[in-house]
PDB file of N, CA and C in Angstrom:
ATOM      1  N   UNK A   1     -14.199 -14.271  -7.603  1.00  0.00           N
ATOM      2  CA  UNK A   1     -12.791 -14.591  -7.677  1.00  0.00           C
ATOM      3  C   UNK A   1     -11.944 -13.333  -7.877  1.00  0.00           C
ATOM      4  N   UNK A   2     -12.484 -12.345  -8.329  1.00  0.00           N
ATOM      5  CA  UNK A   2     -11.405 -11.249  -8.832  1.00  0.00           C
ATOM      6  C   UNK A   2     -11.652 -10.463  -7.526  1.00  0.00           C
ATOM      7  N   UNK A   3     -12.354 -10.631  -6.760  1.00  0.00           N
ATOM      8  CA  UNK A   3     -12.256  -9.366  -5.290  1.00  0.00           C
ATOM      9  C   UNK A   3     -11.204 -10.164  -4.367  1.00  0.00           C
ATOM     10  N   UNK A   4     -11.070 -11.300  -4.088  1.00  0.00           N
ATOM     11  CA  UNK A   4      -9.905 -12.665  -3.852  1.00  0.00           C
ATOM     12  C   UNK A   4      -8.716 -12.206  -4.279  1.00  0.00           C
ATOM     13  N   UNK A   5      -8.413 -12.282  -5.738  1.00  0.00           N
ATOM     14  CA  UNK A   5      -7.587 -11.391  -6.639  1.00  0.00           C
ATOM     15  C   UNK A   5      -6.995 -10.284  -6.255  1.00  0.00           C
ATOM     16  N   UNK A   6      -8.063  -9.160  -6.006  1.00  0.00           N
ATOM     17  CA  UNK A   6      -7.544  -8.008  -5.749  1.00  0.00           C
ATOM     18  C   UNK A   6      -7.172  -7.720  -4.297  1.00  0.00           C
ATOM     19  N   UNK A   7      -7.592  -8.677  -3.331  1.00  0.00           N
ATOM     20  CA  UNK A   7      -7.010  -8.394  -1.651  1.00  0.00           C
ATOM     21  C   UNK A   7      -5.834  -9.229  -2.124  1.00  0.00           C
ATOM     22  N   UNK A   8      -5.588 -10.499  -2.477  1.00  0.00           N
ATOM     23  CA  UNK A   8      -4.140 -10.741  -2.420  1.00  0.00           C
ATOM     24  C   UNK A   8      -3.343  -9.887  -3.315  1.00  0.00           C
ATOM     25  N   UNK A   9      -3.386  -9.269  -4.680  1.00  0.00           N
ATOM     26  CA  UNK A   9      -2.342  -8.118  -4.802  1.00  0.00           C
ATOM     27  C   UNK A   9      -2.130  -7.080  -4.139  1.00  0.00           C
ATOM     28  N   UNK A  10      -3.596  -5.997  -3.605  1.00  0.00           N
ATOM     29  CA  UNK A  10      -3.341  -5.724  -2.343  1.00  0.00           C
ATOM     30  C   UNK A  10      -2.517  -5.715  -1.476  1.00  0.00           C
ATOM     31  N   UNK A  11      -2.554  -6.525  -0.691  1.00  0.00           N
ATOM     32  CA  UNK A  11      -1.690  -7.431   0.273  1.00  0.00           C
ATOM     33  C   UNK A  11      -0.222  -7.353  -0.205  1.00  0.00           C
ATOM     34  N   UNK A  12       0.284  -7.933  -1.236  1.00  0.00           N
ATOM     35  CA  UNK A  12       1.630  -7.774  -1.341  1.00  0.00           C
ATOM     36  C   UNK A  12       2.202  -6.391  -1.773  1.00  0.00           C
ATOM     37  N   UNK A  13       1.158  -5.713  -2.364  1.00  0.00           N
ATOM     38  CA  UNK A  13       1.720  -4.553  -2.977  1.00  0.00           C
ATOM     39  C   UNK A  13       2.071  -3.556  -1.284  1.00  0.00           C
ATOM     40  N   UNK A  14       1.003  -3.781  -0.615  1.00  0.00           N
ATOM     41  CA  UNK A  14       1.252  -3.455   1.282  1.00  0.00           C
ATOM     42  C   UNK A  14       2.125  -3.675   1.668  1.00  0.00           C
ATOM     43  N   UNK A  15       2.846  -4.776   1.382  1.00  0.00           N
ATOM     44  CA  UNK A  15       3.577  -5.652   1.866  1.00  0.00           C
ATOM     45  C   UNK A  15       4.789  -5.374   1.222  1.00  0.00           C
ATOM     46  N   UNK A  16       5.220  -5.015   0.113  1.00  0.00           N
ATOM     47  CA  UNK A  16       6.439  -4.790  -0.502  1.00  0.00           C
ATOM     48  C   UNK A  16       6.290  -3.343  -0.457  1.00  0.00           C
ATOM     49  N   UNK A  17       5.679  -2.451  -0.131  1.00  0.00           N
ATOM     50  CA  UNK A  17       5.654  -0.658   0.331  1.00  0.00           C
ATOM     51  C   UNK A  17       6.018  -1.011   1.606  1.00  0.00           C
ATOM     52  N   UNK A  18       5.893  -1.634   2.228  1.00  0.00           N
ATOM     53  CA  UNK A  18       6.881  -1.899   3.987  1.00  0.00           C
ATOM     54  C   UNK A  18       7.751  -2.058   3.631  1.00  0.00           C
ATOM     55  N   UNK A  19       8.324  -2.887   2.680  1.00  0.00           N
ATOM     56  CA  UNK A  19       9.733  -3.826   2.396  1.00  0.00           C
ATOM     57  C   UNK A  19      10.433  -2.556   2.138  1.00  0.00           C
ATOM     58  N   UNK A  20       9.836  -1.627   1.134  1.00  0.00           N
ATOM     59  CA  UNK A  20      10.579  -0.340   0.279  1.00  0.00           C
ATOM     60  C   UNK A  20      10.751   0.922   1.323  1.00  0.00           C
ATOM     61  N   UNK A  21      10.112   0.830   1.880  1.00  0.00           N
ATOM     62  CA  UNK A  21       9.710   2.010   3.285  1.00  0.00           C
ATOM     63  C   UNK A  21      10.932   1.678   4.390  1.00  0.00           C
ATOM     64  N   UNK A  22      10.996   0.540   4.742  1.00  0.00           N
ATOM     65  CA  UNK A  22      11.836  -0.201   5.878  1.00  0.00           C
ATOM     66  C   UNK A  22      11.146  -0.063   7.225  1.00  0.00           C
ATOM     67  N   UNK A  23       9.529   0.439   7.371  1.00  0.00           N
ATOM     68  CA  UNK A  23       8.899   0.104   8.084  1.00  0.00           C
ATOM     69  C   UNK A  23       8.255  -1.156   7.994  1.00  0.00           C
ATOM     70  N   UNK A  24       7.938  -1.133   9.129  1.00  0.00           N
ATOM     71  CA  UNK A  24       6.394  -2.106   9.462  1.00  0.00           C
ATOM     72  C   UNK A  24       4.758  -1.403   9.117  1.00  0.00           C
ATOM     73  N   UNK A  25       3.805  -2.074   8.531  1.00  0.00           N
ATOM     74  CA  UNK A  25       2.767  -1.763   8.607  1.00  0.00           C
ATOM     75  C   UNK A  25       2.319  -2.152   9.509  1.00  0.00           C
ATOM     76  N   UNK A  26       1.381  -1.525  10.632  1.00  0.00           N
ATOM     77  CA  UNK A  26       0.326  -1.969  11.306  1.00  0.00           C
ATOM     78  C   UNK A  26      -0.630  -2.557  10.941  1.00  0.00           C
ATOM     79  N   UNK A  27      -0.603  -3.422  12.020  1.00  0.00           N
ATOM     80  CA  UNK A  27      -2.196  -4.353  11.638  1.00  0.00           C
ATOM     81  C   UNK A  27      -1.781  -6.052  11.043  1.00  0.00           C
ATOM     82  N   UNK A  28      -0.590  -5.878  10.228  1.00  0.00           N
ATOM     83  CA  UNK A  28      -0.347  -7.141  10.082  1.00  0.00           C
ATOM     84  C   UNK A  28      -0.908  -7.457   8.799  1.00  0.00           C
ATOM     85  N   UNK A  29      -1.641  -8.628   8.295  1.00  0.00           N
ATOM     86  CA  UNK A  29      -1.764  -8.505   6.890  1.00  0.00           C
ATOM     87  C   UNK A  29      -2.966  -7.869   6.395  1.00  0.00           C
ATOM     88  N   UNK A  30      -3.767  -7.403   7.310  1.00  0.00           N
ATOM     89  CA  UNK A  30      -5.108  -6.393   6.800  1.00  0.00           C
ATOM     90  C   UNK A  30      -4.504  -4.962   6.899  1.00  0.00           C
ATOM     91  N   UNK A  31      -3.414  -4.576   7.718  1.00  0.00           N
ATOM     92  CA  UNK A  31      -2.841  -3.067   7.325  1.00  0.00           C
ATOM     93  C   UNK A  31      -2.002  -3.281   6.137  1.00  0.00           C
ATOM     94  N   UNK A  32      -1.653  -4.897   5.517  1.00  0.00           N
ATOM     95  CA  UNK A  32      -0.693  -4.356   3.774  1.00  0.00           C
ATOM     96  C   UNK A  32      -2.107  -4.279   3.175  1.00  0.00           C
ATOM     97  N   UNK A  33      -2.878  -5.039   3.595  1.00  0.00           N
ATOM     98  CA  UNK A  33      -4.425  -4.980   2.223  1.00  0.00           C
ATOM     99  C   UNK A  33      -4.551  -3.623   2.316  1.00  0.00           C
ATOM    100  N   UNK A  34      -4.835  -2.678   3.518  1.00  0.00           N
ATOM    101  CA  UNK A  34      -5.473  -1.584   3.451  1.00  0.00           C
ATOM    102  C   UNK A  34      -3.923  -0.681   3.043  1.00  0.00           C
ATOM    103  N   UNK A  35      -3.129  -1.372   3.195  1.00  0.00           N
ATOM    104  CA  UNK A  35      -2.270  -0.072   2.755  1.00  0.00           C
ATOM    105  C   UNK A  35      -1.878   0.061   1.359  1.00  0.00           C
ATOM    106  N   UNK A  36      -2.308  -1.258   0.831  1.00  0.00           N
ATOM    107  CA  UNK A  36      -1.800  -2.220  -0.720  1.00  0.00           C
ATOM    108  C   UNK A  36      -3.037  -1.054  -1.431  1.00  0.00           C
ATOM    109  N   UNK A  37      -4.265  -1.199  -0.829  1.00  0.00           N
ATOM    110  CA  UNK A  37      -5.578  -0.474  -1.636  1.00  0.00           C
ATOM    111  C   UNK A  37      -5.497   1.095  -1.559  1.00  0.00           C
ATOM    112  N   UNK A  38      -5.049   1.689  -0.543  1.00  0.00           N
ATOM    113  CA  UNK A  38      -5.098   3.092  -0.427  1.00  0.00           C
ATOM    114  C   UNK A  38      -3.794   3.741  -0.985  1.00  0.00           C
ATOM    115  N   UNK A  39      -2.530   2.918  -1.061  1.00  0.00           N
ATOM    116  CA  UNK A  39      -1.583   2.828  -1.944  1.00  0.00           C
ATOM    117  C   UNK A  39      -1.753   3.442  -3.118  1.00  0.00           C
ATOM    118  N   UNK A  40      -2.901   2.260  -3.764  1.00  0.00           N
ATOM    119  CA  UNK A  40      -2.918   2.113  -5.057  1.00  0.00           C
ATOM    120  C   UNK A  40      -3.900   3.461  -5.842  1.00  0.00           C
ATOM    121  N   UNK A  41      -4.820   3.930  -4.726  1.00  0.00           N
ATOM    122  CA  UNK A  41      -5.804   4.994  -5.275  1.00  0.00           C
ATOM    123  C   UNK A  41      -4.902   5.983  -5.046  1.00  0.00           C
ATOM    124  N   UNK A  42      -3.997   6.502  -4.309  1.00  0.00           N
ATOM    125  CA  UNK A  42      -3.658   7.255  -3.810  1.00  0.00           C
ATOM    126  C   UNK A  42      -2.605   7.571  -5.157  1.00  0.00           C
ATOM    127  N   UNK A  43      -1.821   6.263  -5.498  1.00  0.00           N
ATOM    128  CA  UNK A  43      -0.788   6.493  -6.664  1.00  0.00           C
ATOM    129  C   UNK A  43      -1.337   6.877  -8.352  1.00  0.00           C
ATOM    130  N   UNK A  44      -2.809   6.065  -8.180  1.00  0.00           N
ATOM    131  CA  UNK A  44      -3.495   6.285  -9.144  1.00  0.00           C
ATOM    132  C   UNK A  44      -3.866   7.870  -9.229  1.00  0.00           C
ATOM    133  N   UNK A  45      -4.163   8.211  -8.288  1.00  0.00           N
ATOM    134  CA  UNK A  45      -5.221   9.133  -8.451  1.00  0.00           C
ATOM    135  C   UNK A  45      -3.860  10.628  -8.803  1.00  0.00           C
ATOM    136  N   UNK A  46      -2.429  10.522  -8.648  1.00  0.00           N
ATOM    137  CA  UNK A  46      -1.181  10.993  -8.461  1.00  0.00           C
ATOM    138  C   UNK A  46      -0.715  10.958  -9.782  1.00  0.00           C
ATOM    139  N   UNK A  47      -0.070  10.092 -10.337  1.00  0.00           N
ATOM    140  CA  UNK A  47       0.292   9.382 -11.042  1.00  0.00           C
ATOM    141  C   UNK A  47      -0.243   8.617 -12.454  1.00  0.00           C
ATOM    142  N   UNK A  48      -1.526   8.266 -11.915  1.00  0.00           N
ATOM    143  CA  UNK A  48      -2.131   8.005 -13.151  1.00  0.00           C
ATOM    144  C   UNK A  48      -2.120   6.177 -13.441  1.00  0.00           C
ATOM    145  N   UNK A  49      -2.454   5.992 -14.398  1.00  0.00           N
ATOM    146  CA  UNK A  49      -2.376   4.440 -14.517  1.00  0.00           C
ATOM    147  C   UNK A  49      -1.566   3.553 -15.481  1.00  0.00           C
ATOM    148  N   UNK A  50      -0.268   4.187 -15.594  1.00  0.00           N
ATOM    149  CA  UNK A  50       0.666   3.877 -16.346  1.00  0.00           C
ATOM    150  C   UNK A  50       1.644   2.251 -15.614  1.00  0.00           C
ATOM    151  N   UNK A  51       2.130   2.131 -16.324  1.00  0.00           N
ATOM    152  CA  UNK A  51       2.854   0.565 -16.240  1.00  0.00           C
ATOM    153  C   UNK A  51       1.787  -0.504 -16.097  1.00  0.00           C
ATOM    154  N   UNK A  52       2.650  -1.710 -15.792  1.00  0.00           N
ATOM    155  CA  UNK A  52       1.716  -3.141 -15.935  1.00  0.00           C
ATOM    156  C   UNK A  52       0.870  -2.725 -14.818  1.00  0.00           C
ATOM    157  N   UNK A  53      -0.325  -3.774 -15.083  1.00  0.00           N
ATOM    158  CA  UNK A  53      -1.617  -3.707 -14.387  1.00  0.00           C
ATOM    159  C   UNK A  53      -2.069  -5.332 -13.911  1.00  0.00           C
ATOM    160  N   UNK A  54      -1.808  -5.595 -12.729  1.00  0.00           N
ATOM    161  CA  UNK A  54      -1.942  -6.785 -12.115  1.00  0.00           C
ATOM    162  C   UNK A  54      -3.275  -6.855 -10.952  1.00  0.00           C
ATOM    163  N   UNK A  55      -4.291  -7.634 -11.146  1.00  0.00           N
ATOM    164  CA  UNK A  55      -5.511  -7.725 -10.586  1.00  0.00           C
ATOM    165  C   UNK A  55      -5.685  -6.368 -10.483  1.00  0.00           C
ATOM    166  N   UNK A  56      -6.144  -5.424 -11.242  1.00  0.00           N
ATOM    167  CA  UNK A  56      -6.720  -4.465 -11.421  1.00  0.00           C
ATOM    168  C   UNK A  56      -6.183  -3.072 -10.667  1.00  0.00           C
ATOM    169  N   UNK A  57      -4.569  -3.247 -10.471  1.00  0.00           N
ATOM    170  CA  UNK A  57      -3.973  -2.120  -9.778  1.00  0.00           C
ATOM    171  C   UNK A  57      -2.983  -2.015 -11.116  1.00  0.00           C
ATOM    172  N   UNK A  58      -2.266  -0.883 -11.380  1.00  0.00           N
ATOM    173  CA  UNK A  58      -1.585   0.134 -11.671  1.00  0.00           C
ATOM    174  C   UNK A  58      -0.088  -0.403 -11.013  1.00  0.00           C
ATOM    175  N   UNK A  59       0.839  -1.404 -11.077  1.00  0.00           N
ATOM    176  CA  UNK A  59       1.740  -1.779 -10.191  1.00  0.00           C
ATOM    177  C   UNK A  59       2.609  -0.516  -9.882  1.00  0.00           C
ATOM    178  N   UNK A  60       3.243   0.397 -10.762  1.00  0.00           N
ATOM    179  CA  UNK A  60       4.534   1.077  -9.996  1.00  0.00           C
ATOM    180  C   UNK A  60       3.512   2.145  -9.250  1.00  0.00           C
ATOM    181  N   UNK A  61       2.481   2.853 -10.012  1.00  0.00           N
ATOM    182  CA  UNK A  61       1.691   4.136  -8.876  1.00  0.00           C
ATOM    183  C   UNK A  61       1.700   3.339  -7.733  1.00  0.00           C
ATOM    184  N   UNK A  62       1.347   2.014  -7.893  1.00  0.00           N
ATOM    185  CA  UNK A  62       0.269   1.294  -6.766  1.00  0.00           C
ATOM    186  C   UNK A  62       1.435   1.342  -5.306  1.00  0.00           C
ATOM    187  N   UNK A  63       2.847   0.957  -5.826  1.00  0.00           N
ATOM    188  CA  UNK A  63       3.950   0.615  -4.884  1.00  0.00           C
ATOM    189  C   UNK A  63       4.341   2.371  -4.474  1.00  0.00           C
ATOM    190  N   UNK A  64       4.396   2.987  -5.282  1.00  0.00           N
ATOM    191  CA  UNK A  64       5.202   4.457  -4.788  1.00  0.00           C
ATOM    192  C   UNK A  64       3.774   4.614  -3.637  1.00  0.00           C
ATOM    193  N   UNK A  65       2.501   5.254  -3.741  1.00  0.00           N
ATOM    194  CA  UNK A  65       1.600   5.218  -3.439  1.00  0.00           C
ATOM    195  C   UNK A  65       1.531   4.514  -1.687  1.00  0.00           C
ATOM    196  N   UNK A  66       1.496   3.433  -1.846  1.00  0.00           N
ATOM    197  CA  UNK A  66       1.824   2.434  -0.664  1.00  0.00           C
ATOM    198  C   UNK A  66       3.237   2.562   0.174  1.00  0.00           C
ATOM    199  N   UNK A  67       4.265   2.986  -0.432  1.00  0.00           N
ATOM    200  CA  UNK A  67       5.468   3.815   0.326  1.00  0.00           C
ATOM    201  C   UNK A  67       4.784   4.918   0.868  1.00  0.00           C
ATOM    202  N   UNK A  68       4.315   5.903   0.293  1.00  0.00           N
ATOM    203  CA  UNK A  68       3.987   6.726   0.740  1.00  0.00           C
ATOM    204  C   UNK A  68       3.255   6.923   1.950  1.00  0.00           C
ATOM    205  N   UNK A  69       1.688   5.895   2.170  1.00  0.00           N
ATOM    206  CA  UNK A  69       1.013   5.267   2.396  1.00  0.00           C
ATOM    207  C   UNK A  69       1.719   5.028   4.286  1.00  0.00           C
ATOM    208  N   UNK A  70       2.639   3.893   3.967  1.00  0.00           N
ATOM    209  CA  UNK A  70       3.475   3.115   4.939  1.00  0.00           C
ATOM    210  C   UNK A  70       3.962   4.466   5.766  1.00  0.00           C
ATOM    211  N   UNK A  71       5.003   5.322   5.375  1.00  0.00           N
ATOM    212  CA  UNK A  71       5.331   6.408   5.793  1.00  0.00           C
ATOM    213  C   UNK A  71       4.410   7.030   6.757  1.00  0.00           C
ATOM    214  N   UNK A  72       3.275   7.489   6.105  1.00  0.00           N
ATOM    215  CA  UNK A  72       2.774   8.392   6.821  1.00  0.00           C
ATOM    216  C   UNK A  72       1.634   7.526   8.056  1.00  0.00           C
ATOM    217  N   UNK A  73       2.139   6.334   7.834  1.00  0.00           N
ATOM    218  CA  UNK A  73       1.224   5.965   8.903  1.00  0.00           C
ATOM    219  C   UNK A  73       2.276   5.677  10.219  1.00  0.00           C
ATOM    220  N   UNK A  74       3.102   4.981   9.495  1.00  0.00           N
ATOM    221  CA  UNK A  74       4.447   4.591  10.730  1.00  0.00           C
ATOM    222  C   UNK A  74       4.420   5.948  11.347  1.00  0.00           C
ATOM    223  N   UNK A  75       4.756   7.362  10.889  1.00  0.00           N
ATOM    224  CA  UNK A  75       4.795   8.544  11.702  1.00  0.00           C
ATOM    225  C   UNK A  75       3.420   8.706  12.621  1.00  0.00           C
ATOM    226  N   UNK A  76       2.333   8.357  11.923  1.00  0.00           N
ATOM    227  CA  UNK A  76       1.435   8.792  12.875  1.00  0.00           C
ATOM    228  C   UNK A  76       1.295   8.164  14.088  1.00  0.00           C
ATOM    229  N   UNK A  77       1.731   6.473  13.950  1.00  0.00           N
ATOM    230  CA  UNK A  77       1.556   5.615  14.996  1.00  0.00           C
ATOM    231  C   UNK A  77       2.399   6.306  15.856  1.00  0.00           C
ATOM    232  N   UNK A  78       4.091   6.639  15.594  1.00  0.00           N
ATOM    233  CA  UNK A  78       5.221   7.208  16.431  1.00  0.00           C
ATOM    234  C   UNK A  78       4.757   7.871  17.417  1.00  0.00           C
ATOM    235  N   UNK A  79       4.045   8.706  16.708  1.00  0.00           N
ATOM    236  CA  UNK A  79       3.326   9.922  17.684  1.00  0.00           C
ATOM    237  C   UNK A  79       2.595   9.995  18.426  1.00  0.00           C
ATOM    238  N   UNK A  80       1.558   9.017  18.234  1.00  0.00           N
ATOM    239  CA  UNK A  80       0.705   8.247  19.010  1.00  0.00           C
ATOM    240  C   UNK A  80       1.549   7.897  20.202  1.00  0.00           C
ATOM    241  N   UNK A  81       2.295   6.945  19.988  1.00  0.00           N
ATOM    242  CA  UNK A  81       2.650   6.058  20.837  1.00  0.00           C
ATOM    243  C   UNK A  81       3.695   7.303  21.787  1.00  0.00           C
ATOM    244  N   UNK A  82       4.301   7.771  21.246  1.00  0.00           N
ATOM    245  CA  UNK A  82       5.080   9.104  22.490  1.00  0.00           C
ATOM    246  C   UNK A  82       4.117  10.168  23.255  1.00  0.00           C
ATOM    247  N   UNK A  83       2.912   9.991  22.698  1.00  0.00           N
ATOM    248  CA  UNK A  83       1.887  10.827  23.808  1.00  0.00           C
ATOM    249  C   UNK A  83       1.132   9.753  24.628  1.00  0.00           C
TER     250      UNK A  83
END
């Protein structure tokens, strides 16, 4: 139940780093999971593990993290897609 847990916070935390970004994630709701999770290590590993902690993420690292995250993927797709 808690790996369940942790793809749906995941997921929204993906999902509200698009909202904050004003991109789109790719992929649809497995690019917010993967962007919700790499987000969250990424903010963790930055940032540290300060504020509330919801299914086992770090919420504000987890969201800056996942902006970040969103960003640098929307650019890479851009680029992609113009070559």
């Amino acid at each position: 139940m808690g790996f369940l847990w942790a793809l749906i916070v995941g997921g929204i935390i993906g999902w509200l780093g698009g909202l904050i970004a004003g991109r789109d994630v790719p992929g649809g709701i497995i690019g917010n999971i993967i962007a919700g999770f790499i987000g969250a290590w990424l903010g963790g590993f930055i940032l540290g593990d300060w504020g509330p902690d919801v299914g086992g993420f770090a919420v504000i690292p987890a969201l800056i993290g996942a902006v970040v995250v969103v960003l640098i993927l929307s650019a890479i797709m851009r680029s992609v897609k113009r070559a």
